[in-house]
PDB file of N, CA and C in Angstrom:
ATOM      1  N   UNK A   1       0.843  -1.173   0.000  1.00  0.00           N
ATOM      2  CA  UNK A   1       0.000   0.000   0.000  1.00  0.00           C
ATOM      3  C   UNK A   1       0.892   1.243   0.000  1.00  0.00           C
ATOM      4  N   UNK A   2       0.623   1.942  -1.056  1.00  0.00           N
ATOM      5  CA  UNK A   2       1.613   3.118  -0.936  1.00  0.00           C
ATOM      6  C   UNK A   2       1.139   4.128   0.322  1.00  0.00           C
ATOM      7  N   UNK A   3       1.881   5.112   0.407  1.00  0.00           N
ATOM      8  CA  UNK A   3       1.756   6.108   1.220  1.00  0.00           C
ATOM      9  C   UNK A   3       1.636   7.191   0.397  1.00  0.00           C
ATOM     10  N   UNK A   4      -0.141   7.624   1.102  1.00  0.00           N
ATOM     11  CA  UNK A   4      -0.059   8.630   0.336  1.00  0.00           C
ATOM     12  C   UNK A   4      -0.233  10.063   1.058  1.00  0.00           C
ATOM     13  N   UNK A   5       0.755  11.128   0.998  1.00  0.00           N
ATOM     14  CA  UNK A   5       0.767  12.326   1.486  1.00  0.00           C
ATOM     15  C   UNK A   5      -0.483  12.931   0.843  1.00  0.00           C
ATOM     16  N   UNK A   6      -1.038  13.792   1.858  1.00  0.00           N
ATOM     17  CA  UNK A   6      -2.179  15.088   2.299  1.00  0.00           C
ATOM     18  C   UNK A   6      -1.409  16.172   1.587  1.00  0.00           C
ATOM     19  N   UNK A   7      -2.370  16.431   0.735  1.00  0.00           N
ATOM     20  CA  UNK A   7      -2.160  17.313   0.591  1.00  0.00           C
ATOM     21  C   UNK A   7      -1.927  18.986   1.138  1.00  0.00           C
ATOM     22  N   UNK A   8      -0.728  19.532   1.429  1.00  0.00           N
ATOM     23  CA  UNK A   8      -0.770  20.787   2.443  1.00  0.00           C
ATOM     24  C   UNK A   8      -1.617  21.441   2.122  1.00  0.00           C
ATOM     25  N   UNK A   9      -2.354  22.075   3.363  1.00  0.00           N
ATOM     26  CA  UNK A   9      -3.191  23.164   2.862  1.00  0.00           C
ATOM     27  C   UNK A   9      -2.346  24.621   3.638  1.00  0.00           C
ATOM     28  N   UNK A  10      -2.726  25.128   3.081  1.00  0.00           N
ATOM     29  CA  UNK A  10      -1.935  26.634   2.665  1.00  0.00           C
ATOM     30  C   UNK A  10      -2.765  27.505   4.113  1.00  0.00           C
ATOM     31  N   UNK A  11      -2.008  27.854   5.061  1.00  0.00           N
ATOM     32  CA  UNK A  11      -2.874  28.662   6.143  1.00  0.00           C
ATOM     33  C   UNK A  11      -2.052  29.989   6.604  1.00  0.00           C
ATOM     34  N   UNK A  12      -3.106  31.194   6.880  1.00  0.00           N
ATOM     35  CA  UNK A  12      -2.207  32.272   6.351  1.00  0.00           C
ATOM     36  C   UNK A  12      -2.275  32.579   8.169  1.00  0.00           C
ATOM     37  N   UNK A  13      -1.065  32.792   8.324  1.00  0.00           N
ATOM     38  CA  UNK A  13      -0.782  33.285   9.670  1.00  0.00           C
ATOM     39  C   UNK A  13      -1.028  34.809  10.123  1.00  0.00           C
ATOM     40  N   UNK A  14      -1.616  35.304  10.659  1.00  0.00           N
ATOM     41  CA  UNK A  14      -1.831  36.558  11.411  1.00  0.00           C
ATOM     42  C   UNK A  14      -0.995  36.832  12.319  1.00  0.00           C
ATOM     43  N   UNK A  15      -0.660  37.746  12.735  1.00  0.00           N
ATOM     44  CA  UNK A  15       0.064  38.354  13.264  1.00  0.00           C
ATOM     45  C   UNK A  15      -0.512  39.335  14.635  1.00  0.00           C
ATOM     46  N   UNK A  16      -1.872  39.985  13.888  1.00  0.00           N
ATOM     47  CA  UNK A  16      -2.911  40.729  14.549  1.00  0.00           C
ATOM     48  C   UNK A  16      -4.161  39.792  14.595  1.00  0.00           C
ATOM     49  N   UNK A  17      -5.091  39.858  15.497  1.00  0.00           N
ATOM     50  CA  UNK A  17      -6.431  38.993  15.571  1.00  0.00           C
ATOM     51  C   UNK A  17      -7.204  40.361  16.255  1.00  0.00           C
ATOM     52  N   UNK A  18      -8.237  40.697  15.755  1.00  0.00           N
ATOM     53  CA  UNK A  18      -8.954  41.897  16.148  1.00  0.00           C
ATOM     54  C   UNK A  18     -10.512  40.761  15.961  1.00  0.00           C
ATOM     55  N   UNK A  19     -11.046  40.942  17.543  1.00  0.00           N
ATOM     56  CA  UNK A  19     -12.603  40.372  18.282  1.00  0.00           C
ATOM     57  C   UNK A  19     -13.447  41.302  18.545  1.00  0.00           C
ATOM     58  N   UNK A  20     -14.273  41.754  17.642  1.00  0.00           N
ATOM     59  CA  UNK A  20     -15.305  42.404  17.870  1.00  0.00           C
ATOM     60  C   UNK A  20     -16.084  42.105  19.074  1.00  0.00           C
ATOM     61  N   UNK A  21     -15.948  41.199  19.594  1.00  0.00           N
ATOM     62  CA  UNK A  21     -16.747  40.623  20.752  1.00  0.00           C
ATOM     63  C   UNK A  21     -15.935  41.682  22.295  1.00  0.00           C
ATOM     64  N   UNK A  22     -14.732  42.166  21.848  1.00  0.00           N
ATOM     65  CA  UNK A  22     -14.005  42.639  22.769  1.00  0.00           C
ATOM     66  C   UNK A  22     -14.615  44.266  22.898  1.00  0.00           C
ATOM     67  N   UNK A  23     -15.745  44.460  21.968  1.00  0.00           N
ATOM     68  CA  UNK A  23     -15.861  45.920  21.994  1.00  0.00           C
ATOM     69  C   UNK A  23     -17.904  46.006  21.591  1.00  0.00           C
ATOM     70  N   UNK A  24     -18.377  45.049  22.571  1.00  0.00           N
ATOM     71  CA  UNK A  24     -19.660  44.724  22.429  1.00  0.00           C
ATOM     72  C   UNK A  24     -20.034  45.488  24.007  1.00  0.00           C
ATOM     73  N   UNK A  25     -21.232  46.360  23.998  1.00  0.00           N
ATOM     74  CA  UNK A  25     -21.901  46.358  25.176  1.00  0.00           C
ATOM     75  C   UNK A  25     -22.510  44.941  25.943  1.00  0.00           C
ATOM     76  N   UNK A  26     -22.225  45.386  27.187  1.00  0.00           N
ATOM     77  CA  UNK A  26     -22.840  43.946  27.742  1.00  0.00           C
ATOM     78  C   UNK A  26     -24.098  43.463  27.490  1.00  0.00           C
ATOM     79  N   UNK A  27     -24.393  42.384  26.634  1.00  0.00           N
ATOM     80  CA  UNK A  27     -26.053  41.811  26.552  1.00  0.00           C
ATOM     81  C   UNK A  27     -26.525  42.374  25.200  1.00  0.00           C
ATOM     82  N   UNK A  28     -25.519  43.065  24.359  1.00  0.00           N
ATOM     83  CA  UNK A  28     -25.783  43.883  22.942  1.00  0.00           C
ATOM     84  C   UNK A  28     -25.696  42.409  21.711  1.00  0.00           C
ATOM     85  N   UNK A  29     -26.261  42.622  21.227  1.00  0.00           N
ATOM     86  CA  UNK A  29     -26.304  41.690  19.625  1.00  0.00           C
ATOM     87  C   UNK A  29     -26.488  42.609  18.484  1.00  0.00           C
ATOM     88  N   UNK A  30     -25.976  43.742  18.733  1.00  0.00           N
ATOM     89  CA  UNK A  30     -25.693  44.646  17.536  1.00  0.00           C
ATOM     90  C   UNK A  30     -24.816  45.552  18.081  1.00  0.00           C
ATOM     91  N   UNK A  31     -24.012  46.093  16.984  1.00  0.00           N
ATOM     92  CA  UNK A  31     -22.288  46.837  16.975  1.00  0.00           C
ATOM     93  C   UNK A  31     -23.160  47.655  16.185  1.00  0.00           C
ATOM     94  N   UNK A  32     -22.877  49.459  17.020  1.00  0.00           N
ATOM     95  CA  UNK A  32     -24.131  50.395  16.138  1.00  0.00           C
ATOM     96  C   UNK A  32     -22.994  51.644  16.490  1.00  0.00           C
ATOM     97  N   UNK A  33     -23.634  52.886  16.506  1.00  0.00           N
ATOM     98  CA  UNK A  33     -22.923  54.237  16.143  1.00  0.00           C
ATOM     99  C   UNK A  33     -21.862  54.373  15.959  1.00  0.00           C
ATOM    100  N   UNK A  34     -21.505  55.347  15.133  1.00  0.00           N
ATOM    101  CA  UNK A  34     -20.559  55.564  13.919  1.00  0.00           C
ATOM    102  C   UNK A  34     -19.419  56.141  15.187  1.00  0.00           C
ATOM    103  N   UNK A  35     -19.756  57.276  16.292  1.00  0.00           N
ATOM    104  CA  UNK A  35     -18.807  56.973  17.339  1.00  0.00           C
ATOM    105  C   UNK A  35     -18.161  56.057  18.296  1.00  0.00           C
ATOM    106  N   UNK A  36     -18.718  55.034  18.614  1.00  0.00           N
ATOM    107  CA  UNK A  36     -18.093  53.815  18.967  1.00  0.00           C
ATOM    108  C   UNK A  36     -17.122  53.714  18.152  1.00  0.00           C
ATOM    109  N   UNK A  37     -17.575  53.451  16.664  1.00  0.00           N
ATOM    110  CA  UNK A  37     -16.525  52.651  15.882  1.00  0.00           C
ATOM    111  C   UNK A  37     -15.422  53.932  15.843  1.00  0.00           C
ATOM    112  N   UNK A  38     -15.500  54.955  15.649  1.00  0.00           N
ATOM    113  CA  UNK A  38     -14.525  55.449  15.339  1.00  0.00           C
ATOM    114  C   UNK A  38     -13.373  55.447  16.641  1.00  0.00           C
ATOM    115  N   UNK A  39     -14.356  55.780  17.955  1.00  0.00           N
ATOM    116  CA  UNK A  39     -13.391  55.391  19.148  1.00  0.00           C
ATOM    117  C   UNK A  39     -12.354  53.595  19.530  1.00  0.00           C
ATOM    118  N   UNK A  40     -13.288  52.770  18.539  1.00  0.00           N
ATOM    119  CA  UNK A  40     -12.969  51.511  17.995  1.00  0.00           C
ATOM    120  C   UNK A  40     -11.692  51.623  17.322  1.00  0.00           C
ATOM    121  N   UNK A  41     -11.899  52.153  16.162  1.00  0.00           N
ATOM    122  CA  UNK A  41     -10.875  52.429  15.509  1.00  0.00           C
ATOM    123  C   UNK A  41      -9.703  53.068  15.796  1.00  0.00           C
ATOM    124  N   UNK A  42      -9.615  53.976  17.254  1.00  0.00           N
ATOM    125  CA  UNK A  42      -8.215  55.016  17.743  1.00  0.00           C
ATOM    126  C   UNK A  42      -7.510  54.067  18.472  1.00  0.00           C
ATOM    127  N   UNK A  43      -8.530  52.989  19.071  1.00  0.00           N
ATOM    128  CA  UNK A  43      -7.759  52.755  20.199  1.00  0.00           C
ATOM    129  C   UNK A  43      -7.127  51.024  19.940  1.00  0.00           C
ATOM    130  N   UNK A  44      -7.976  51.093  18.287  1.00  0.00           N
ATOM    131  CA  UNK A  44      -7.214  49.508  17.781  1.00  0.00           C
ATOM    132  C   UNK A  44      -6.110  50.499  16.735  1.00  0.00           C
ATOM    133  N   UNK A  45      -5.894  51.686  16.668  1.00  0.00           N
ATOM    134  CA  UNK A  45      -5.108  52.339  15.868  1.00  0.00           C
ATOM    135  C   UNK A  45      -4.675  51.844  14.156  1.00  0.00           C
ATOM    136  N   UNK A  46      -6.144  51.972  14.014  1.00  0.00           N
ATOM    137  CA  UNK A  46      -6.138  51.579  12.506  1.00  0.00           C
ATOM    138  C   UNK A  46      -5.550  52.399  11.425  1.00  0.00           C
ATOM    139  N   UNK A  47      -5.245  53.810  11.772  1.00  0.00           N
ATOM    140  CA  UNK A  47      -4.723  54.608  10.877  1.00  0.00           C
ATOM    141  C   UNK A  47      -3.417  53.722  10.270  1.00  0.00           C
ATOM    142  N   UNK A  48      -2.447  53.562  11.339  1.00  0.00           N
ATOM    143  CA  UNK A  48      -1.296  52.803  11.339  1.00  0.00           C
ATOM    144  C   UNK A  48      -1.385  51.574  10.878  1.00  0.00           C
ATOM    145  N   UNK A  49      -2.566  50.650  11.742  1.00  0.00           N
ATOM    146  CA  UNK A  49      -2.489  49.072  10.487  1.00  0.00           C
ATOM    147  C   UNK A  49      -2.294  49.644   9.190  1.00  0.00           C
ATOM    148  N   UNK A  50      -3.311  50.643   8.911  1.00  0.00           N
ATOM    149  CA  UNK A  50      -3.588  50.355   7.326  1.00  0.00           C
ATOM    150  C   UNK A  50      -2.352  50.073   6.778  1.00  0.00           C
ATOM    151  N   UNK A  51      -1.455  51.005   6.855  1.00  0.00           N
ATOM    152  CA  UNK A  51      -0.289  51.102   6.112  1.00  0.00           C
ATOM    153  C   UNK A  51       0.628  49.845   6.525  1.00  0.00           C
ATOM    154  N   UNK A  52       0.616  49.207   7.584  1.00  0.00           N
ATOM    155  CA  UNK A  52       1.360  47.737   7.641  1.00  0.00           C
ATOM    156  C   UNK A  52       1.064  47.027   6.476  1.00  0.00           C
ATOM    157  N   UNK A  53       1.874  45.775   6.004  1.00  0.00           N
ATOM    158  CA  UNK A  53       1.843  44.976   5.281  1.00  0.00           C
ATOM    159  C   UNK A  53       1.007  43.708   5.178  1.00  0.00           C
ATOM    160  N   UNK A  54       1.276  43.416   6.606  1.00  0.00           N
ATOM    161  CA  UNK A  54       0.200  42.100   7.386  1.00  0.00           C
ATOM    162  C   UNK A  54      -1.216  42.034   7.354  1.00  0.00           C
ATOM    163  N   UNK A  55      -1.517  40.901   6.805  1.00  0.00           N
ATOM    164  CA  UNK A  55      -3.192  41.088   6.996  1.00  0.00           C
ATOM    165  C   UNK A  55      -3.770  40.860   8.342  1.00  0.00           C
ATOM    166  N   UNK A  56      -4.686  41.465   8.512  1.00  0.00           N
ATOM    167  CA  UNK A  56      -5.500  41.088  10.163  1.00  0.00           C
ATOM    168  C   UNK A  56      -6.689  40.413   9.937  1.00  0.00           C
ATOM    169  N   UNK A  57      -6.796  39.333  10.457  1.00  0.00           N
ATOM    170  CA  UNK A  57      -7.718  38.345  10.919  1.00  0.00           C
ATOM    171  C   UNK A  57      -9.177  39.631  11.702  1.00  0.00           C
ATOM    172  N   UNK A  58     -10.013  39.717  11.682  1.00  0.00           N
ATOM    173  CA  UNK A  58     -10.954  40.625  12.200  1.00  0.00           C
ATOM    174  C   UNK A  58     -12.456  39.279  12.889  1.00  0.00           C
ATOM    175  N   UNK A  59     -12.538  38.784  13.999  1.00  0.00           N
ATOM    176  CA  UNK A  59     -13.470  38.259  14.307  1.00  0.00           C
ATOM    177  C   UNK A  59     -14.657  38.965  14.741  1.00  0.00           C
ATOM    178  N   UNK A  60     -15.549  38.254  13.900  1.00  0.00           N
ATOM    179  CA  UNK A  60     -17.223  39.006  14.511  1.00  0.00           C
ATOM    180  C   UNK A  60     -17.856  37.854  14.948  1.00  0.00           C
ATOM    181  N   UNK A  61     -18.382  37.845  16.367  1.00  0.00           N
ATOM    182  CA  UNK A  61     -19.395  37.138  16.982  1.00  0.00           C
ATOM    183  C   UNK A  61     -20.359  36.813  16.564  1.00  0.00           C
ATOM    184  N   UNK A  62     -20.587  35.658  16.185  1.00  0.00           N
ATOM    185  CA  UNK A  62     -21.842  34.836  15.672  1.00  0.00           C
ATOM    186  C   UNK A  62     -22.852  35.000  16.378  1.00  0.00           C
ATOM    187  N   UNK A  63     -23.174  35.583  17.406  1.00  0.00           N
ATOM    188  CA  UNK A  63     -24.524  35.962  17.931  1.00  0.00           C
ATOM    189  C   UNK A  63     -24.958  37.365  17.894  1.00  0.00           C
ATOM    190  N   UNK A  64     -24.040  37.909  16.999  1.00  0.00           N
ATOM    191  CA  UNK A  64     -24.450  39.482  16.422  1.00  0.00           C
ATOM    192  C   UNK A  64     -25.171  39.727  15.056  1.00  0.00           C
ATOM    193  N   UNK A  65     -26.183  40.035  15.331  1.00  0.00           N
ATOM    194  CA  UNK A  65     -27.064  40.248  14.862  1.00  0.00           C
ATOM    195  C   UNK A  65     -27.325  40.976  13.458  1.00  0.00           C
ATOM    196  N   UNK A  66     -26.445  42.075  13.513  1.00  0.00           N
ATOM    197  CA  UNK A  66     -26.186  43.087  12.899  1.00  0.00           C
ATOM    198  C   UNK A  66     -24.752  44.007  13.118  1.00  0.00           C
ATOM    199  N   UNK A  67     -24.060  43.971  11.989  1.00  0.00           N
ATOM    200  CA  UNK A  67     -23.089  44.878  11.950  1.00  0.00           C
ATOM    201  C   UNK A  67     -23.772  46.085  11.593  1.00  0.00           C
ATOM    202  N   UNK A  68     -23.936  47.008  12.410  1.00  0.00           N
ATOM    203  CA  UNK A  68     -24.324  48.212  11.598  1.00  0.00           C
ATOM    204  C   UNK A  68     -24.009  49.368  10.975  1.00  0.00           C
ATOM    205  N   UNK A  69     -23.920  49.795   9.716  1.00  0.00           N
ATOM    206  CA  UNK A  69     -23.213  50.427   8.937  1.00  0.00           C
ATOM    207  C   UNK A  69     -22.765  51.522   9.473  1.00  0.00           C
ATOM    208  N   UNK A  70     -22.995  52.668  10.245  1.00  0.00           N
ATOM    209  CA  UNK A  70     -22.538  53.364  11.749  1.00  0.00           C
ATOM    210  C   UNK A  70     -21.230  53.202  11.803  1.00  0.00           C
ATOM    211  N   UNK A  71     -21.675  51.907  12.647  1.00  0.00           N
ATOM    212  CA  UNK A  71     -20.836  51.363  13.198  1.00  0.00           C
ATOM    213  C   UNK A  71     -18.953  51.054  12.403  1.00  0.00           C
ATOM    214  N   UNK A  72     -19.578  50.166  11.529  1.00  0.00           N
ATOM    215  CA  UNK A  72     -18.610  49.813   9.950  1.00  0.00           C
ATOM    216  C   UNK A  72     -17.926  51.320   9.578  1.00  0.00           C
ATOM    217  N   UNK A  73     -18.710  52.038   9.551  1.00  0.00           N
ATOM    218  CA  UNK A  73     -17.982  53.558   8.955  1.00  0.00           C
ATOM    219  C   UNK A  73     -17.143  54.045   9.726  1.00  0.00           C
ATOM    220  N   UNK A  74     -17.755  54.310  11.166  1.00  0.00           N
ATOM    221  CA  UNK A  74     -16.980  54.728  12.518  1.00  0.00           C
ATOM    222  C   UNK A  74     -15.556  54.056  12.116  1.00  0.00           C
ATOM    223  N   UNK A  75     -15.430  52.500  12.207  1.00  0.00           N
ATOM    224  CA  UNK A  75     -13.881  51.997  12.401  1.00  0.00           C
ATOM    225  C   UNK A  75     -13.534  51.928  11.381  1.00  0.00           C
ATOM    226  N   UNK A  76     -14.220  51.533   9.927  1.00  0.00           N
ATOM    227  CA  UNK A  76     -13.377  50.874   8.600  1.00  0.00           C
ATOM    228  C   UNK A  76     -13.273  52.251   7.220  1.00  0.00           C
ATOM    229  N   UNK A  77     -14.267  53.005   7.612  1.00  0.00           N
ATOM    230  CA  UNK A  77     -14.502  54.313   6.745  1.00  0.00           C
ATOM    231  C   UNK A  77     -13.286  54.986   6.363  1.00  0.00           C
ATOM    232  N   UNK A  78     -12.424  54.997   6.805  1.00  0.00           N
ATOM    233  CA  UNK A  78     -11.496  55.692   6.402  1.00  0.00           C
ATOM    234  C   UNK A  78     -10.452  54.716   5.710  1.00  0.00           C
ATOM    235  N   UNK A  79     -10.274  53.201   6.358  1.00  0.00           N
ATOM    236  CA  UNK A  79      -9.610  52.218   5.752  1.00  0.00           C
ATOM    237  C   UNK A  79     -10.062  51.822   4.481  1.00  0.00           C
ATOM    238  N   UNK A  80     -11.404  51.838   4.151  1.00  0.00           N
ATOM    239  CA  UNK A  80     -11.904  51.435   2.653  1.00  0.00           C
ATOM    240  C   UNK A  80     -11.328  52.764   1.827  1.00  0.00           C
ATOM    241  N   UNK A  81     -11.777  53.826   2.440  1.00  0.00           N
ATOM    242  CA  UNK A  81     -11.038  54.655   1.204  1.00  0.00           C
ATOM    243  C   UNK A  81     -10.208  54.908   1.100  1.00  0.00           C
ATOM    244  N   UNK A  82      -8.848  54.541   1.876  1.00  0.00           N
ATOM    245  CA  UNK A  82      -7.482  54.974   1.617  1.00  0.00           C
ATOM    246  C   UNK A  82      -7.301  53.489   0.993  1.00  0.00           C
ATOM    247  N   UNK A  83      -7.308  52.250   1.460  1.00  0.00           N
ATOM    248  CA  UNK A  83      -7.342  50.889   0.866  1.00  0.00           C
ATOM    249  C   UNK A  83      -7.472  50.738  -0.765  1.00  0.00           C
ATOM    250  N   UNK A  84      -8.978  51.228  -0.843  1.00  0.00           N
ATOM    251  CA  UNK A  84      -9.411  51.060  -1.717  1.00  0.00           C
ATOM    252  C   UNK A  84     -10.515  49.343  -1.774  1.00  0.00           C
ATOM    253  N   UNK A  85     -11.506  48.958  -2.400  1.00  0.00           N
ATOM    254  CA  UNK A  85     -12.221  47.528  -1.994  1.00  0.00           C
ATOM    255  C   UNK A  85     -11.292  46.284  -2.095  1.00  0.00           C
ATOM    256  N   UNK A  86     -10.469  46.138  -3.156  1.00  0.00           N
ATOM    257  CA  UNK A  86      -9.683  44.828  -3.238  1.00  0.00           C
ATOM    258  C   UNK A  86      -8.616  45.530  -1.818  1.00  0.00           C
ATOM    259  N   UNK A  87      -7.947  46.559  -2.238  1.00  0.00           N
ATOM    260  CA  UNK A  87      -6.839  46.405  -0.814  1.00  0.00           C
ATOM    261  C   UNK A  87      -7.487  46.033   0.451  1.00  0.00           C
ATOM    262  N   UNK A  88      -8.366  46.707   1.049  1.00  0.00           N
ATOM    263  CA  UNK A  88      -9.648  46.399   2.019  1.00  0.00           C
ATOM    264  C   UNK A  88      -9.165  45.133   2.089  1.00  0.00           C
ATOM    265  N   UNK A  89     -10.323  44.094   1.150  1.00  0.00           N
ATOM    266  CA  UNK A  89     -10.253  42.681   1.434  1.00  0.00           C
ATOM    267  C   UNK A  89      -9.156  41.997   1.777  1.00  0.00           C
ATOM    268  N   UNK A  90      -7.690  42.558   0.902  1.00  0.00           N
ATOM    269  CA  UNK A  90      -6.729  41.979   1.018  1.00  0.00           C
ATOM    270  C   UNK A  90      -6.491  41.971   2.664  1.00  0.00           C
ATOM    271  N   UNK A  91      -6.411  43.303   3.110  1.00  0.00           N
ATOM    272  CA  UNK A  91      -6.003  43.465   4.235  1.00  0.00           C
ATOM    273  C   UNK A  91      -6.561  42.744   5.434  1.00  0.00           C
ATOM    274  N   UNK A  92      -7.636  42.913   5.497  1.00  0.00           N
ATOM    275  CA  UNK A  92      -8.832  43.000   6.836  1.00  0.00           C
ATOM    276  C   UNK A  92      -9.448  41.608   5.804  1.00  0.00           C
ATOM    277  N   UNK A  93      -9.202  40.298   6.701  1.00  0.00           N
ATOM    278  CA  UNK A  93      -9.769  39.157   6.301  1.00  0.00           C
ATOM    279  C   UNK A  93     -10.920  39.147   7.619  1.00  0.00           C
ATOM    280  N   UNK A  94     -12.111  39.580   7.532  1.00  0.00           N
ATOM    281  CA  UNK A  94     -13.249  38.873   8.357  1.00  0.00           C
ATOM    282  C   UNK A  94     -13.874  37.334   8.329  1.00  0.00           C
ATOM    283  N   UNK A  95     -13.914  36.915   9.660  1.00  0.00           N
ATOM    284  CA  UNK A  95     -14.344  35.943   9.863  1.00  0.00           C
ATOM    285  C   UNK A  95     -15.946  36.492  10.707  1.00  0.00           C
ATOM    286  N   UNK A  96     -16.907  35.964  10.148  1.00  0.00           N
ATOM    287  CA  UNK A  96     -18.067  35.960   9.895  1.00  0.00           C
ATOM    288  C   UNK A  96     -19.356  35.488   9.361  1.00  0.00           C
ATOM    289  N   UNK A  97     -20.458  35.243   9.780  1.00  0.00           N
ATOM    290  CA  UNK A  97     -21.848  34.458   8.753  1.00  0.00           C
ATOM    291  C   UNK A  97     -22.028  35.172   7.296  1.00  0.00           C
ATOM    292  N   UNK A  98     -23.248  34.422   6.780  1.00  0.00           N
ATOM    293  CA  UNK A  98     -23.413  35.323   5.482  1.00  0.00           C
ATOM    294  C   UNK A  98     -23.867  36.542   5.647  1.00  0.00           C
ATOM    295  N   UNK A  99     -24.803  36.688   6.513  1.00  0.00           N
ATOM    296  CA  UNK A  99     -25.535  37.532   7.235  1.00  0.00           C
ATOM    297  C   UNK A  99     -24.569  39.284   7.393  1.00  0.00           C
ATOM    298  N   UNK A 100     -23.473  38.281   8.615  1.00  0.00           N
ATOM    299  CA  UNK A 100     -22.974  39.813   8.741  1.00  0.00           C
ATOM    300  C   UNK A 100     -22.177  40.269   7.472  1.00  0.00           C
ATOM    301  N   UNK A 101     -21.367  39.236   6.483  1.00  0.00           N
ATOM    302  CA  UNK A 101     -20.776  39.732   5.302  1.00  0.00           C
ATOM    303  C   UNK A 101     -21.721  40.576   4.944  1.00  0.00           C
ATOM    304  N   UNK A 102     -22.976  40.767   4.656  1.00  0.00           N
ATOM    305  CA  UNK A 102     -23.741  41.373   4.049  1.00  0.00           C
ATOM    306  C   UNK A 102     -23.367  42.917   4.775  1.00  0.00           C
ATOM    307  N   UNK A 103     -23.667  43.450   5.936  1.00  0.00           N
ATOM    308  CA  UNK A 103     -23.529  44.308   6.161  1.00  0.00           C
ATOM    309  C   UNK A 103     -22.082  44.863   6.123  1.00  0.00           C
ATOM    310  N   UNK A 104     -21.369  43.869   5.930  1.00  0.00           N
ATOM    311  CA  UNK A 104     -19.818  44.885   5.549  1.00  0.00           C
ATOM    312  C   UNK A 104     -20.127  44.924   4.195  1.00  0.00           C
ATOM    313  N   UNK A 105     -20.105  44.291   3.422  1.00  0.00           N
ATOM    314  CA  UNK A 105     -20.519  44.460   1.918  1.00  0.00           C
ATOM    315  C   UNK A 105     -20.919  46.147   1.971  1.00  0.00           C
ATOM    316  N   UNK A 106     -22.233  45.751   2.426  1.00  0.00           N
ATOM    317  CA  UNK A 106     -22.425  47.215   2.506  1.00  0.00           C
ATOM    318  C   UNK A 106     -22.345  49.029   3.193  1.00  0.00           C
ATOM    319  N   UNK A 107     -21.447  48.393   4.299  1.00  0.00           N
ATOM    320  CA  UNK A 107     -20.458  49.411   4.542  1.00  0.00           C
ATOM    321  C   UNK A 107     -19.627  49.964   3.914  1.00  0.00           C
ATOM    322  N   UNK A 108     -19.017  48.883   3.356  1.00  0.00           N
ATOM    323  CA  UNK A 108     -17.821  49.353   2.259  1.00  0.00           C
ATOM    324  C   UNK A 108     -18.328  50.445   1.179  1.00  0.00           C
ATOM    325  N   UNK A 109     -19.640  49.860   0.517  1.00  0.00           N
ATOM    326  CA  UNK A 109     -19.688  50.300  -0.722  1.00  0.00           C
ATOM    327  C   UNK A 109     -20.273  52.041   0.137  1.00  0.00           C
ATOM    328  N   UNK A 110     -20.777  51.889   1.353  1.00  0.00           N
ATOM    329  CA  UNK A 110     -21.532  53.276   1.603  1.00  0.00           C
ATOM    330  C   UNK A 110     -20.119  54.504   1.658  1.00  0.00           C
ATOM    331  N   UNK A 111     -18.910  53.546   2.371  1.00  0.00           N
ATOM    332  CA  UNK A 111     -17.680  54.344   2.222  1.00  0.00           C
ATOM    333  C   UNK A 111     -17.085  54.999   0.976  1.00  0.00           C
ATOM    334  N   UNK A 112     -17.595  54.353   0.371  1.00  0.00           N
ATOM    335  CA  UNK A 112     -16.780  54.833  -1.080  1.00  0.00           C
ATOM    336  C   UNK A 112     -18.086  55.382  -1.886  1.00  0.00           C
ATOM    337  N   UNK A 113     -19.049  55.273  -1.461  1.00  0.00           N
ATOM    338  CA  UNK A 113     -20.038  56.488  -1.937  1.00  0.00           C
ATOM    339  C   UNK A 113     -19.718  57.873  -1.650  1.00  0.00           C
ATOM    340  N   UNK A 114     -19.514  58.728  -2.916  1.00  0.00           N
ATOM    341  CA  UNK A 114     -18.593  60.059  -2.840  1.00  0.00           C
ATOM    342  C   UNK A 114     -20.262  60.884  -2.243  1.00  0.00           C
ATOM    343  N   UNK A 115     -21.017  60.519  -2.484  1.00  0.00           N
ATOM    344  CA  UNK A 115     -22.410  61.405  -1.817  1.00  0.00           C
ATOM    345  C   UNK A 115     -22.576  61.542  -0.814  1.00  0.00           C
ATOM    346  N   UNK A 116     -21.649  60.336  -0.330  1.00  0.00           N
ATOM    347  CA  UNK A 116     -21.940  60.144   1.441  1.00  0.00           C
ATOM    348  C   UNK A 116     -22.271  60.850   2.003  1.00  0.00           C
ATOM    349  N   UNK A 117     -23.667  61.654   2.789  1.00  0.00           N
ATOM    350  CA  UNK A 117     -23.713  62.873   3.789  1.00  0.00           C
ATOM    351  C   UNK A 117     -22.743  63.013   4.971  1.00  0.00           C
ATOM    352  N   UNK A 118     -22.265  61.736   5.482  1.00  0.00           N
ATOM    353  CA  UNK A 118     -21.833  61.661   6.616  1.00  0.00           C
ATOM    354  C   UNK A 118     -20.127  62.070   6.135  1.00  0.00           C
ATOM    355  N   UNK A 119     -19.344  62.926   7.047  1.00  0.00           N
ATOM    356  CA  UNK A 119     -17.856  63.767   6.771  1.00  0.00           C
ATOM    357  C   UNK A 119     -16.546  62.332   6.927  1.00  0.00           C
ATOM    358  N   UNK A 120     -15.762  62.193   6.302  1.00  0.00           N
ATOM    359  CA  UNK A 120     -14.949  61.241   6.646  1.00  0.00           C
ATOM    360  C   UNK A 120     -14.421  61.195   7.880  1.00  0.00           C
TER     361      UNK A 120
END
């Protein structure tokens, strides 16, 4: 019987792991105003990821309900548009349902809406 090697699977190491669960009100199942996230964003000092090389792993809690776009703008608003959508993805790998993909989906695209009412 030969031996047959498994094929490697290819696993991308992080460096950074960012848990949304770490920045949830107690008993909350939704991540909401655009100030949270942005206070989200100073104090995970995203200005600076962006420009690192490393991608970050980003976990969202499966019992959240809703990412809410607020929220998404507050921390990632400024990363989608300096990023750009493919750099974005490249960068910031979320782990998440279909559900919440949906609402980053559409965070993103509200970021890079030049109509946006809301100020960068």
């Amino acid at each position: 019987m030969e031996n047959q090697q498994q094929p490697q699977q290819q696993t991308l190491e992080y460096k950074r792991v960012i848990n949304l669960a770490d920045f949830l009100t107690k008993n909350s199942i939704v991540l909401s105003g655009r100030d949270k996230g942005i206070r989200v964003r100073e104090m995970l000092r995203l200005d600076t990821e962006d420009k690192a090389s490393d991608p970050v792993r980003i976990l969202v809690p499966k019992d959240i309900v809703s990412l809410n776009s607020s929220f998404f703008l507050g921390l990632f608003a400024n990363s989608v548009r300096s990023l750009g959508d493919l750099n974005f993805d490249s960068k910031y790998h979320f782990e998440c349902t279909p559900i919440q993909r949906q609402d980053i989906e559409k965070g993103k695209k509200e970021a890079l809406n030049k109509s946006n009412p809301l100020p960068p």
